[in-house]
N, C-alpha and C. Protein backbone atom coordinates (compact mmCIF):
# COMPACT_ATOMS: atom_id res chain seq x y z
N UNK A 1 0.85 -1.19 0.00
CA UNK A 1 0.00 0.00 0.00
C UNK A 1 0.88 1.24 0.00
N UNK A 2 0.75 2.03 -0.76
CA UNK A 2 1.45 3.39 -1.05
C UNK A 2 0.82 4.97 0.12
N UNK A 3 1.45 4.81 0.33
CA UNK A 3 1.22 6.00 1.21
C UNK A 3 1.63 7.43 1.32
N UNK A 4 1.82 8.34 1.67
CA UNK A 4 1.56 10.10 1.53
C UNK A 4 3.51 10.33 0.98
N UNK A 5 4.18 9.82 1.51
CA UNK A 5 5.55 9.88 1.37
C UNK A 5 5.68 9.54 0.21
N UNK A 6 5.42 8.68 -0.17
CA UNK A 6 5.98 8.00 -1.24
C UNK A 6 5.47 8.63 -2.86
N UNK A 7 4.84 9.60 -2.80
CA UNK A 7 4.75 10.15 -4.16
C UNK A 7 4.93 11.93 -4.06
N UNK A 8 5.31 12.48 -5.27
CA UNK A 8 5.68 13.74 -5.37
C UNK A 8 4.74 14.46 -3.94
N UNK A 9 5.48 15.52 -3.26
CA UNK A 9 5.01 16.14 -2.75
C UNK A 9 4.04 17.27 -3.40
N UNK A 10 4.77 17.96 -4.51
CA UNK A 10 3.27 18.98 -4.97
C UNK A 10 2.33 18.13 -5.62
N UNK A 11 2.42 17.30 -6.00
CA UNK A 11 1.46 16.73 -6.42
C UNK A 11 0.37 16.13 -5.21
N UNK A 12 0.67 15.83 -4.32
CA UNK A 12 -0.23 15.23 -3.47
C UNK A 12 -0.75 16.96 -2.75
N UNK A 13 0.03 17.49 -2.20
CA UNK A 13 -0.58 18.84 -1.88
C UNK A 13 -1.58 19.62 -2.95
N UNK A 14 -0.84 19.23 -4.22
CA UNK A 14 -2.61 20.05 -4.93
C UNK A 14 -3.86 19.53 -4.81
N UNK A 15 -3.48 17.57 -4.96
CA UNK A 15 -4.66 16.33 -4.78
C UNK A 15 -5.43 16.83 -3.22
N UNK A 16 -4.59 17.28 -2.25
CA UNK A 16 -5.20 17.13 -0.74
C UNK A 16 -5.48 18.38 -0.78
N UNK A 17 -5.40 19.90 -1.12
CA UNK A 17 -6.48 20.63 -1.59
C UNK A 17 -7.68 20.70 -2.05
N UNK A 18 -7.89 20.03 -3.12
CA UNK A 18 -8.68 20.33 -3.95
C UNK A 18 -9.81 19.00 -3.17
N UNK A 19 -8.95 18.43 -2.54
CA UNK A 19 -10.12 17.38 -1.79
C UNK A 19 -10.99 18.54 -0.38
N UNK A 20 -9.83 19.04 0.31
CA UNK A 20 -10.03 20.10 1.13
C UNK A 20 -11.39 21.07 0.63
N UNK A 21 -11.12 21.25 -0.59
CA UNK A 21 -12.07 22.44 -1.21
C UNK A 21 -13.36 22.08 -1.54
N UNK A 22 -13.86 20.76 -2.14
CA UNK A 22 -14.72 20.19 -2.12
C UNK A 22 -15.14 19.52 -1.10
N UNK A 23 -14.91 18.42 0.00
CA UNK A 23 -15.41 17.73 0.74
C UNK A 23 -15.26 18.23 2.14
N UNK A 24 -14.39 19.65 2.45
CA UNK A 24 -14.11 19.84 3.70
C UNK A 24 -14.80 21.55 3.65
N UNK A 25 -15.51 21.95 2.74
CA UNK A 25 -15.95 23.18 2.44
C UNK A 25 -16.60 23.61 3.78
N UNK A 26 -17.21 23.15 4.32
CA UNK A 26 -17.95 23.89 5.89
C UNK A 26 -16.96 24.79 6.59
N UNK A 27 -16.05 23.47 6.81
CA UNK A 27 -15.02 23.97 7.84
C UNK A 27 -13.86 24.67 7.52
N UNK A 28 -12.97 24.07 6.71
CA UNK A 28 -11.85 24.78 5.78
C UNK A 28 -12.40 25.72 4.74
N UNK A 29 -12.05 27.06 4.67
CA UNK A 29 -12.51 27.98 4.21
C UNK A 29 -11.66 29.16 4.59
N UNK A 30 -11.27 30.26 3.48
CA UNK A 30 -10.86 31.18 4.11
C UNK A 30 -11.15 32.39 4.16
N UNK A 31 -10.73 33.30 5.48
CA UNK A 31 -11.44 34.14 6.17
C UNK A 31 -11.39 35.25 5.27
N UNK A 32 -12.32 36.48 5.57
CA UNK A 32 -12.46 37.21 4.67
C UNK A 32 -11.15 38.09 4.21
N UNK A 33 -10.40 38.41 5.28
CA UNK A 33 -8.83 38.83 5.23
C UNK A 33 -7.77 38.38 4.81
N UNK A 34 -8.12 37.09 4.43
CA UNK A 34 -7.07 35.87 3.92
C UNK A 34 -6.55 36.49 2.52
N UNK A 35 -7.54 37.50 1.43
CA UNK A 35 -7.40 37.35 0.40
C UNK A 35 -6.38 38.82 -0.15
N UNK A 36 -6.51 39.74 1.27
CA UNK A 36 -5.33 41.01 1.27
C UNK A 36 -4.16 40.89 1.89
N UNK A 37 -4.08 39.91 3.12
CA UNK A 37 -3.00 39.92 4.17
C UNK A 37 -1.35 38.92 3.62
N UNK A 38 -0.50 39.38 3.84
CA UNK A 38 0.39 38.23 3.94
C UNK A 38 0.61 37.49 4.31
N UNK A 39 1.56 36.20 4.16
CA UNK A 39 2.03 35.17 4.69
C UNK A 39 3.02 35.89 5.73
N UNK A 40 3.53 36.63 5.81
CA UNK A 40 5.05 36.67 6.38
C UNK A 40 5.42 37.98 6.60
N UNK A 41 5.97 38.34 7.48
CA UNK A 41 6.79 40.15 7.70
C UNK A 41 7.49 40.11 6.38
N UNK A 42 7.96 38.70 5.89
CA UNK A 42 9.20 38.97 5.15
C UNK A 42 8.80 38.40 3.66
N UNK A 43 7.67 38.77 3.50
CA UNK A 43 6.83 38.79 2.30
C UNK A 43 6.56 40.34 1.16
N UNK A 44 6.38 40.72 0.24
CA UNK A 44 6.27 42.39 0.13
C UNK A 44 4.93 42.06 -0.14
N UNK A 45 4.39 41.08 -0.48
CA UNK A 45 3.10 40.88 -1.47
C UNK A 45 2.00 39.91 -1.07
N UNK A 46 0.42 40.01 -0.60
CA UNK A 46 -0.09 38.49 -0.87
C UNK A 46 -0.09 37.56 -1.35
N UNK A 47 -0.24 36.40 -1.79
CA UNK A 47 -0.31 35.50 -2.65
C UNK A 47 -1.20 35.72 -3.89
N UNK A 48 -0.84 35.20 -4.91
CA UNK A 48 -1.77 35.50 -5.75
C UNK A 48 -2.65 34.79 -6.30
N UNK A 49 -2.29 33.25 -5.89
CA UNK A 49 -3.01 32.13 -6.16
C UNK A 49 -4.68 32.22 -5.42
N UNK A 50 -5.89 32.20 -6.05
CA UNK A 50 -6.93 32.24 -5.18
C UNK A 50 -7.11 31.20 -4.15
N UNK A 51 -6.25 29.92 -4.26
CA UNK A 51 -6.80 28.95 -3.62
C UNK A 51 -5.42 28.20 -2.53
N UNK A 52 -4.68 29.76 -2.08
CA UNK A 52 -3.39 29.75 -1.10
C UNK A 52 -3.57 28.82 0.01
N UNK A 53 -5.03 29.52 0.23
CA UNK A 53 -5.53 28.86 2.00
C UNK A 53 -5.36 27.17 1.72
N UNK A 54 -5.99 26.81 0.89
CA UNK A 54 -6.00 25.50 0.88
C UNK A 54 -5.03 24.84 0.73
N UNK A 55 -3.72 25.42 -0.23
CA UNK A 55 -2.49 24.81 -0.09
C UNK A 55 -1.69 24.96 0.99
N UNK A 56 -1.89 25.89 1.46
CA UNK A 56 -1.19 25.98 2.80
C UNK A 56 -1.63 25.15 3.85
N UNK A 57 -3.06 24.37 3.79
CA UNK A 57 -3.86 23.59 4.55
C UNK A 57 -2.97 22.02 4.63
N UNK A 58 -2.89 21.71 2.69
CA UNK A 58 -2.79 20.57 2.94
C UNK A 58 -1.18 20.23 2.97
N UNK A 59 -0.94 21.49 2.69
CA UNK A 59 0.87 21.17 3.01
C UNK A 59 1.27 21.19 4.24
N UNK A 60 0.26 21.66 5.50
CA UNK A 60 0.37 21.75 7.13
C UNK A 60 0.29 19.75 7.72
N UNK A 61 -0.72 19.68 6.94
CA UNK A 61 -1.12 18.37 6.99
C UNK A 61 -0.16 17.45 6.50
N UNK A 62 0.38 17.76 5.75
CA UNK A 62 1.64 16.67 5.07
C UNK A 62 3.26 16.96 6.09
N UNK A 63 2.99 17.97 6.40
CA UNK A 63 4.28 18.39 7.54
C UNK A 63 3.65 17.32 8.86
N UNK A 64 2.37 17.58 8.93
CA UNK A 64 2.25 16.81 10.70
C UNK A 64 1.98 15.26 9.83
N UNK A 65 1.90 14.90 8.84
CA UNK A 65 2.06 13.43 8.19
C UNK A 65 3.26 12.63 8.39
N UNK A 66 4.70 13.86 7.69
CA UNK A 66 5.63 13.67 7.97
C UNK A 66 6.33 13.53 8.84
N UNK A 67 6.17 14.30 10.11
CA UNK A 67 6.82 14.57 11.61
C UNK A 67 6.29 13.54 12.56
N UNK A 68 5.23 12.80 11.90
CA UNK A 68 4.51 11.83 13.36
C UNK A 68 4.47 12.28 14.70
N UNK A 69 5.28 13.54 14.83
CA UNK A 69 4.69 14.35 16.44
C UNK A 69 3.85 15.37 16.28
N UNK A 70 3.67 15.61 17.65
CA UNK A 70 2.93 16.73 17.50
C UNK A 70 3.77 17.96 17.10
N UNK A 71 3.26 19.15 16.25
CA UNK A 71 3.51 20.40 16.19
C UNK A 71 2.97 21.36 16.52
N UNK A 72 3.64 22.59 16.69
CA UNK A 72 3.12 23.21 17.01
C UNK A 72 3.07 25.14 16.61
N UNK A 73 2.46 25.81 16.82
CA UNK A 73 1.89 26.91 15.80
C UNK A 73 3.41 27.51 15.82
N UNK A 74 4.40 27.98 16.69
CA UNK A 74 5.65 28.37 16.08
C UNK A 74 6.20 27.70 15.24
N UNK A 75 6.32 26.40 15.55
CA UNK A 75 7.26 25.48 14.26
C UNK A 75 6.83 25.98 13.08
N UNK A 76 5.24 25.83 12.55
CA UNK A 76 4.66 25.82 11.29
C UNK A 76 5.26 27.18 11.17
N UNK A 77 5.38 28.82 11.96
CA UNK A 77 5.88 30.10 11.89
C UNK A 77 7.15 29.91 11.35
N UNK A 78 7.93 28.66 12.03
CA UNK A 78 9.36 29.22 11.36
C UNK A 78 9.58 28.33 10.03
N UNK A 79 8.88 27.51 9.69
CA UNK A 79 8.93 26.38 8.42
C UNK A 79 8.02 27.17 7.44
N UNK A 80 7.51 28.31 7.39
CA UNK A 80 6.91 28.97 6.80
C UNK A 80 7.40 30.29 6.49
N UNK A 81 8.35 30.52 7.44
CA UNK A 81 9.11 31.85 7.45
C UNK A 81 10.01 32.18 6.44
N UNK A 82 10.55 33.15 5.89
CA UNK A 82 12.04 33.20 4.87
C UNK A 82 12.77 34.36 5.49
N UNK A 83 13.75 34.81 4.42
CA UNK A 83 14.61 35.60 4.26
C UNK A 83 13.82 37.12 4.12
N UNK A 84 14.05 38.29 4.79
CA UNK A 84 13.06 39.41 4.78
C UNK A 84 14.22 40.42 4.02
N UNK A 85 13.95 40.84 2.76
CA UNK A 85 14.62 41.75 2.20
C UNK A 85 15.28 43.14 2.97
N UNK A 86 16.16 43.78 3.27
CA UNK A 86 16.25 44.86 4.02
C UNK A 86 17.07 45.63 3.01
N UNK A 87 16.59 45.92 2.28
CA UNK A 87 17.48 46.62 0.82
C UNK A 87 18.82 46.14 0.86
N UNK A 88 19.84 47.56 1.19
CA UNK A 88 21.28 47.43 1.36
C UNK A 88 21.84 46.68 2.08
N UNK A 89 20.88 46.73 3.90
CA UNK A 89 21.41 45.96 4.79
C UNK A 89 21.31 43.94 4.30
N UNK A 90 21.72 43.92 5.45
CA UNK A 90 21.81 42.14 5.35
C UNK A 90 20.82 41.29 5.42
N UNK A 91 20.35 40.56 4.83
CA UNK A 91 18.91 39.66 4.85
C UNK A 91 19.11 39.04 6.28
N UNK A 92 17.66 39.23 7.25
CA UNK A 92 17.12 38.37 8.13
C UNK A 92 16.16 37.77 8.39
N UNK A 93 16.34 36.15 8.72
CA UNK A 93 15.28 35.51 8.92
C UNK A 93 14.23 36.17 10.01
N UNK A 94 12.91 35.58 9.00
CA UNK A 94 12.00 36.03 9.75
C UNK A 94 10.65 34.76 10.08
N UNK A 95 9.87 34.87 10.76
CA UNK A 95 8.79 33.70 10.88
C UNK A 95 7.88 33.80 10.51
N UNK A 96 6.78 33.21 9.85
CA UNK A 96 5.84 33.15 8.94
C UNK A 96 4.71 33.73 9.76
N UNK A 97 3.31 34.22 9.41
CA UNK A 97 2.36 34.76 9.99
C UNK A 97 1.94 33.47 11.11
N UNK A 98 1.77 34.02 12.03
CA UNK A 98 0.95 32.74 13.29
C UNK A 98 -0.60 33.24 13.00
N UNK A 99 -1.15 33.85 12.67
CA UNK A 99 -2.32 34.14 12.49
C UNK A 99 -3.18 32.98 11.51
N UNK A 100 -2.43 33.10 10.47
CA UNK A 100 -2.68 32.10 9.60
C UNK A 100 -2.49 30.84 10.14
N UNK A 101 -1.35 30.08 10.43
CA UNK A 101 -1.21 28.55 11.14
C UNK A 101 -2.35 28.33 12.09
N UNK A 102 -2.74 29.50 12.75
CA UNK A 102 -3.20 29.07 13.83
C UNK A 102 -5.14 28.80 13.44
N UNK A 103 -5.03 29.70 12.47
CA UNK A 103 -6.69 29.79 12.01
C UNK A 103 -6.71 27.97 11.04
N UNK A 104 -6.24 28.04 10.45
CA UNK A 104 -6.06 26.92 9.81
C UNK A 104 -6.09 25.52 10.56
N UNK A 105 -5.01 25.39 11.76
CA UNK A 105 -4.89 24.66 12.42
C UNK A 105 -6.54 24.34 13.12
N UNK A 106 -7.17 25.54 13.44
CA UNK A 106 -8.60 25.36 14.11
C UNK A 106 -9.47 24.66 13.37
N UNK A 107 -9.53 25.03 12.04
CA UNK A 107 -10.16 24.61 11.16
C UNK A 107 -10.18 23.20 10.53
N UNK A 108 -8.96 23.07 10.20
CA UNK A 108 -8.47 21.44 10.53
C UNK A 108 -9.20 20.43 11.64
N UNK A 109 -9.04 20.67 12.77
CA UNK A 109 -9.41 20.66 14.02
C UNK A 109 -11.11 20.56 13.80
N UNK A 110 -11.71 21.46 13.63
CA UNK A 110 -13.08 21.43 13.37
C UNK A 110 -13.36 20.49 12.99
N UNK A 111 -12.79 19.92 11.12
CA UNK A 111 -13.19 19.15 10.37
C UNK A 111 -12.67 17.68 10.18
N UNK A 112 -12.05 17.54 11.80
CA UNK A 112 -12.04 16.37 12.09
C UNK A 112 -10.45 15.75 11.48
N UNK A 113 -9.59 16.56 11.52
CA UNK A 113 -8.46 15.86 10.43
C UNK A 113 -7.28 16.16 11.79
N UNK A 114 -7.38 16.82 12.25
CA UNK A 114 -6.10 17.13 13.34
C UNK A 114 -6.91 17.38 14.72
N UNK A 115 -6.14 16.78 15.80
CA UNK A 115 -6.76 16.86 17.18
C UNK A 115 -5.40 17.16 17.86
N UNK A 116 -6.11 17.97 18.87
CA UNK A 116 -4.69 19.23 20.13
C UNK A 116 -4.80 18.33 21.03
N UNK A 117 -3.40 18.12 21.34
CA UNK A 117 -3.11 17.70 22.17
C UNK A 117 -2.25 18.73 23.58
N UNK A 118 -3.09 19.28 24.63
CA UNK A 118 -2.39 20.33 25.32
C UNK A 118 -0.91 20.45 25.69
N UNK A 119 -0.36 21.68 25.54
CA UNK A 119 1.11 21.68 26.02
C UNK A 119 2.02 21.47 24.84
N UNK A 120 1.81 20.25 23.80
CA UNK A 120 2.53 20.17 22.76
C UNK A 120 2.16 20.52 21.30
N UNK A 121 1.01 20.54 20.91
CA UNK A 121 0.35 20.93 19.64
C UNK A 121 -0.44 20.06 19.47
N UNK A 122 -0.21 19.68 17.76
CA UNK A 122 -1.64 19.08 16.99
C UNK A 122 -0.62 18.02 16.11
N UNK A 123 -2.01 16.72 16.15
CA UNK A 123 -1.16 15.97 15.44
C UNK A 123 -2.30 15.60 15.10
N UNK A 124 -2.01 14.53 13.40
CA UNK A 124 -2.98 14.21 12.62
C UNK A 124 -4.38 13.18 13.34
N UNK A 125 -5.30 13.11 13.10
CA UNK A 125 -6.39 12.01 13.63
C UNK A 125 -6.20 10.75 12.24
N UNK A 126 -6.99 10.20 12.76
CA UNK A 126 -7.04 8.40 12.15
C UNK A 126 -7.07 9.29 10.66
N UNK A 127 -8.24 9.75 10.53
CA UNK A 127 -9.41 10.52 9.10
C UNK A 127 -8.05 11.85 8.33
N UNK A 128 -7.39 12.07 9.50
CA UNK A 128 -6.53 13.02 8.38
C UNK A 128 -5.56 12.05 7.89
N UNK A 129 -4.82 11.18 8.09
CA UNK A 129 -4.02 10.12 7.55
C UNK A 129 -4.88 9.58 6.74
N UNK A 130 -5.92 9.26 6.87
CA UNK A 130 -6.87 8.20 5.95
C UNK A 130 -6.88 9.01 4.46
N UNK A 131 -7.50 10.57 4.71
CA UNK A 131 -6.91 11.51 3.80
C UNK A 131 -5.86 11.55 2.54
N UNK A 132 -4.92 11.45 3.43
CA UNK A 132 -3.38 11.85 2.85
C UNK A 132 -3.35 10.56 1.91
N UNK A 133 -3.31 9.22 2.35
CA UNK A 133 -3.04 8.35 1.96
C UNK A 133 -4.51 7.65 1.03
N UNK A 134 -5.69 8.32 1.02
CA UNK A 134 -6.31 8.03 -0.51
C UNK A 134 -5.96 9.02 -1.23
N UNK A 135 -5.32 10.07 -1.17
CA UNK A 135 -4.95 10.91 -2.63
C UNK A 135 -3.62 10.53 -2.79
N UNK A 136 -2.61 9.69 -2.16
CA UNK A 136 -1.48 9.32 -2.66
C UNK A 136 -1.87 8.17 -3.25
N UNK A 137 -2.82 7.66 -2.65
CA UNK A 137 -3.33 6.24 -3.81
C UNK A 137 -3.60 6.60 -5.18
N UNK A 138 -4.77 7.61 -4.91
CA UNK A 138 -5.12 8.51 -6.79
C UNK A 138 -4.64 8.57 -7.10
N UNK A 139 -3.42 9.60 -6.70
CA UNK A 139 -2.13 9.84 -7.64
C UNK A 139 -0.71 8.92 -8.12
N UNK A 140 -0.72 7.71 -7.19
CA UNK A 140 -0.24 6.16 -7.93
C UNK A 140 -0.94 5.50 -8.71
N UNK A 141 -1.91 5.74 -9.13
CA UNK A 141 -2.80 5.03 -9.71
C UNK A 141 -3.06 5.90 -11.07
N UNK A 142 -2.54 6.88 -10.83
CA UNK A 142 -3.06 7.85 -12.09
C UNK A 142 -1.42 7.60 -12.81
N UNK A 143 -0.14 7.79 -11.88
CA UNK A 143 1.14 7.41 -12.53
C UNK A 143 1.55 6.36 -13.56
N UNK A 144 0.97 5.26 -12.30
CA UNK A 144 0.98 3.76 -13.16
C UNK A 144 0.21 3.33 -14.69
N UNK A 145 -0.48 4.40 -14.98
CA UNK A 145 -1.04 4.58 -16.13
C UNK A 145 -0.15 4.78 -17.02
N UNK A 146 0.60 5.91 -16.76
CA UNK A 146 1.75 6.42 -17.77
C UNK A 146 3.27 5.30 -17.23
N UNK A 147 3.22 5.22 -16.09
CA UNK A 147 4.39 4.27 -16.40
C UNK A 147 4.08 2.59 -15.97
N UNK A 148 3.70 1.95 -16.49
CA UNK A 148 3.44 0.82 -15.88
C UNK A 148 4.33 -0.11 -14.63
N UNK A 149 5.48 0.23 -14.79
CA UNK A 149 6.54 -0.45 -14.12
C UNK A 149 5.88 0.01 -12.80
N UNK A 150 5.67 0.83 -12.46
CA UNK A 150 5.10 1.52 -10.99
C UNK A 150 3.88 0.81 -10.73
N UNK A 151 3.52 -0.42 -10.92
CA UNK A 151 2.32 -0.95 -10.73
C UNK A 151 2.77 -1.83 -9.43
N UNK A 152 3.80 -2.18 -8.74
CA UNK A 152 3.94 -3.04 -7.80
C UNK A 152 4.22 -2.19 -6.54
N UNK A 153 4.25 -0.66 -6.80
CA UNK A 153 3.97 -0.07 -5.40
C UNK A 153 2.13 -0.27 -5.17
N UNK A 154 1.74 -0.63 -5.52
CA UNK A 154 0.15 0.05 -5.42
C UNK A 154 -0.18 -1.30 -4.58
């Protein structure tokens, strides 16, 4: 059985979006500010993609897939964070918006895919793994089409 690791990462993050966008629509959704504000101090610009929130959703989800611990809303700040332009002076790191991780993280939470655990953060539930690992199935299954040899991961 093929699971969330084992196939391209953007590819499964667009698959676990667009699942997000359709089947998790109640809960995952973004806020009305989502569509002016930045990611980051060390951003100049919003995103321009309309459908940011959701990638940023399911790429949170593939980080707590990956980590098998819990995380928590700074980590996602500094794994989200970059380099903040300072013209002449010297580039410094900076940490990604907590506003965002943290709204997201709730939302998650809501819709049943991540559960808090106090003191340490959030880690995936049964249903958010169950998740991850039918759109890495789709997307082995959609591969093995074009390459057949890839038919004995599945």
């Amino acid at each position: 059985m093929v699971n969330a690791l084992e196939v391209p990462a953007d590819t499964l993050i667009k698959k676990v979006a667009e699942k997000l966008k359709k089947e998790y629509q109640d809960h995952v959704k973004p806020p009305v500010w989502a569509f002016f504000s930045k990611t980051g101090v060390h951003k100049e610009r919003p995103p321009e993609d309309p459908d940011w929130w959701y990638i940023r959703a399911a790429s949170m989800l593939r980080k707590m897939y990956k980590s098998g611990e819990p995380i928590g809303i700074e980590t996602f700040r500094v794994i989200y964070g970059g380099r903040q332009n300072r013209g002449s002076a010297p580039e410094h790191f900076r940490k990604g918006s907590g506003s965002i991780a943290r709204k997201i993280l709730q939302q998650l939470e809501a819709a049943g895919l991540v559960r808090k655990i106090p003191g340490k953060g959030r880690v995936l539930t049964p249903e958010g793994r169950s998740l991850l690992d039918r759109a890495a199935k789709e997307i082995m299954e959609e591969l093995v089409k074009e390459r057949p040899e890839l038919e004995r991961y599945l």
